[in-house]
Protein backbone atom coordinates (compact mmCIF):
# COMPACT_ATOMS: atom_id res chain seq x y z
CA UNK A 1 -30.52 5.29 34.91
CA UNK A 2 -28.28 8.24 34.18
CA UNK A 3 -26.28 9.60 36.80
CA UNK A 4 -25.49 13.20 37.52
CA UNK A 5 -22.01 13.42 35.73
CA UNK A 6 -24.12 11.25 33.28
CA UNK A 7 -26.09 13.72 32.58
CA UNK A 8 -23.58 16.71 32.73
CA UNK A 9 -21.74 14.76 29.74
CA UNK A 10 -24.50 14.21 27.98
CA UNK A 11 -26.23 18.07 28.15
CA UNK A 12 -22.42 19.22 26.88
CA UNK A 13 -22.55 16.90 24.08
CA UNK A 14 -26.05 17.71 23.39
CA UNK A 15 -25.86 21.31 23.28
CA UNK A 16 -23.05 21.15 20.48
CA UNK A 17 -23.93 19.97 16.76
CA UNK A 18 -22.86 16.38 16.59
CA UNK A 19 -21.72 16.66 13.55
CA UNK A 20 -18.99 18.33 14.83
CA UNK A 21 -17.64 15.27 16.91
CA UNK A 22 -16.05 12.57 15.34
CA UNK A 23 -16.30 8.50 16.55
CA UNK A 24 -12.31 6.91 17.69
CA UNK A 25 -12.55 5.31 13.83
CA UNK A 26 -13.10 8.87 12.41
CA UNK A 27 -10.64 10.55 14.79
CA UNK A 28 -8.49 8.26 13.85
CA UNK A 29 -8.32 8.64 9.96
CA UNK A 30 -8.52 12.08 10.17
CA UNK A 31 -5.39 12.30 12.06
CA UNK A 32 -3.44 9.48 10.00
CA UNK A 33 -2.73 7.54 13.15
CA UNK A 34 -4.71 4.11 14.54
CA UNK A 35 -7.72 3.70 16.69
CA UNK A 36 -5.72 2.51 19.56
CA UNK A 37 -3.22 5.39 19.00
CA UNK A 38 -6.29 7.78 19.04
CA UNK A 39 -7.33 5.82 22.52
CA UNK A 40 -3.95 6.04 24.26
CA UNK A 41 -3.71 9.96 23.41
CA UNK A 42 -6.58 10.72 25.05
CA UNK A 43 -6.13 8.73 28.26
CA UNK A 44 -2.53 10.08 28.30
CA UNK A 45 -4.10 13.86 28.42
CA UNK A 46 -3.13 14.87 24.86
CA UNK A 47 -6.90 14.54 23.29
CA UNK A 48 -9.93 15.25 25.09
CA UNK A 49 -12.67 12.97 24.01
CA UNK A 50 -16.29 13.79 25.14
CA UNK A 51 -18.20 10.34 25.94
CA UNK A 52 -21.66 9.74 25.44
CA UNK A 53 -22.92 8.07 28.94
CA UNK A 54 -25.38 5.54 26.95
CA UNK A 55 -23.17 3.42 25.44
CA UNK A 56 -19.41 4.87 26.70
CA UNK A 57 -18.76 6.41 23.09
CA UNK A 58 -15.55 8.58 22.67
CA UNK A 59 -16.29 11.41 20.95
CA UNK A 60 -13.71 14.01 19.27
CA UNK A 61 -14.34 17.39 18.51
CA UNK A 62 -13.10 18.34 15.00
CA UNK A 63 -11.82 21.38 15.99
CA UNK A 64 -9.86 20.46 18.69
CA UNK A 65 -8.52 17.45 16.12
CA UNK A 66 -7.53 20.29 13.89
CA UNK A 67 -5.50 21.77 16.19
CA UNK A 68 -3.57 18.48 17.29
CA UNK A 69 -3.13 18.00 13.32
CA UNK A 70 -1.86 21.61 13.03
CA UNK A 71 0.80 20.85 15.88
CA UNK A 72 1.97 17.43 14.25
CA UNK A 73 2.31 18.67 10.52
CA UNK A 74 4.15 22.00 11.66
CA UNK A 75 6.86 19.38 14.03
CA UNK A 76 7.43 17.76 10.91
CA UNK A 77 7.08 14.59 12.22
CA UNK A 78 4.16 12.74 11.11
CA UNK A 79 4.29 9.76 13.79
CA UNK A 80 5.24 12.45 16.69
CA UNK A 81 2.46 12.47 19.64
CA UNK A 82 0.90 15.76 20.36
CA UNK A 83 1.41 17.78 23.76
CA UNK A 84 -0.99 17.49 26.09
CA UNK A 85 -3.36 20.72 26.24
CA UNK A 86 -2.02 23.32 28.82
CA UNK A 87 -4.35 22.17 31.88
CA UNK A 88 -3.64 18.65 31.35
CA UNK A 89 0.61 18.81 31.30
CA UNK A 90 1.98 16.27 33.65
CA UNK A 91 4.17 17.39 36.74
C-alpha cells in the first residue's frame, strides 16, 4: 500500500518523461564517478535523486546531472565533489 508521500513521489516522477531520469548505474557513468560516489552525493545534499516508492529506486534527472557535470569540468578537477544546490548548503 502506497503511502501519501508515496504517492506524492511517485505523481512527480510520473508527470515527467522517464526518459529523462537516469538509474545510480547511469548517473554514475554519465558523471565519470562510481555508483557509491553517486549514492554518497546525494545523501550528502549535492544531488537530488527522485525515488520511485515501489521498489526504493534512485532516480537522477539528466538535467540536473548536467549541471553538476558543468560545475566539475569548469573547477578543473575531475574527482572534485559538487556543491550542494543552494537550499540544501549545510550551516
Amino acid at each position: 500500500m502506497l503511502t501519501l508521500i508515496d504517492l506524492a513521489a511517485l505523481q512527480e516522477i510520473t508527470t515527467m518523461n522517464l526518459s529523462d531520469y537516469l538509474r545510480t548505474s547511469q548517473a554514475a557513468e554519465f558523471l565519470g564517478v562510481s555508483p557509491g560516489t553517486v549514492r554518497n552525493w546525494e545523501k550528502q545534499g549535492k544531488l537530488r535523486a527522485h525515488k520511485l516508492p515501489q521498489n526504493g529506486y534512485r532516480l537522477f534527472l539528466k538535467a540536473d546531472l548536467e549541471v553538476v557535470l558543468r560545475e566539475v569540468q569548469d573547477s578543473g578537477e575531475g574527482s572534485s565533489a559538487p556543491s550542494p544546490p543552494p537550499g540544501k548548503r549545510k550551516a
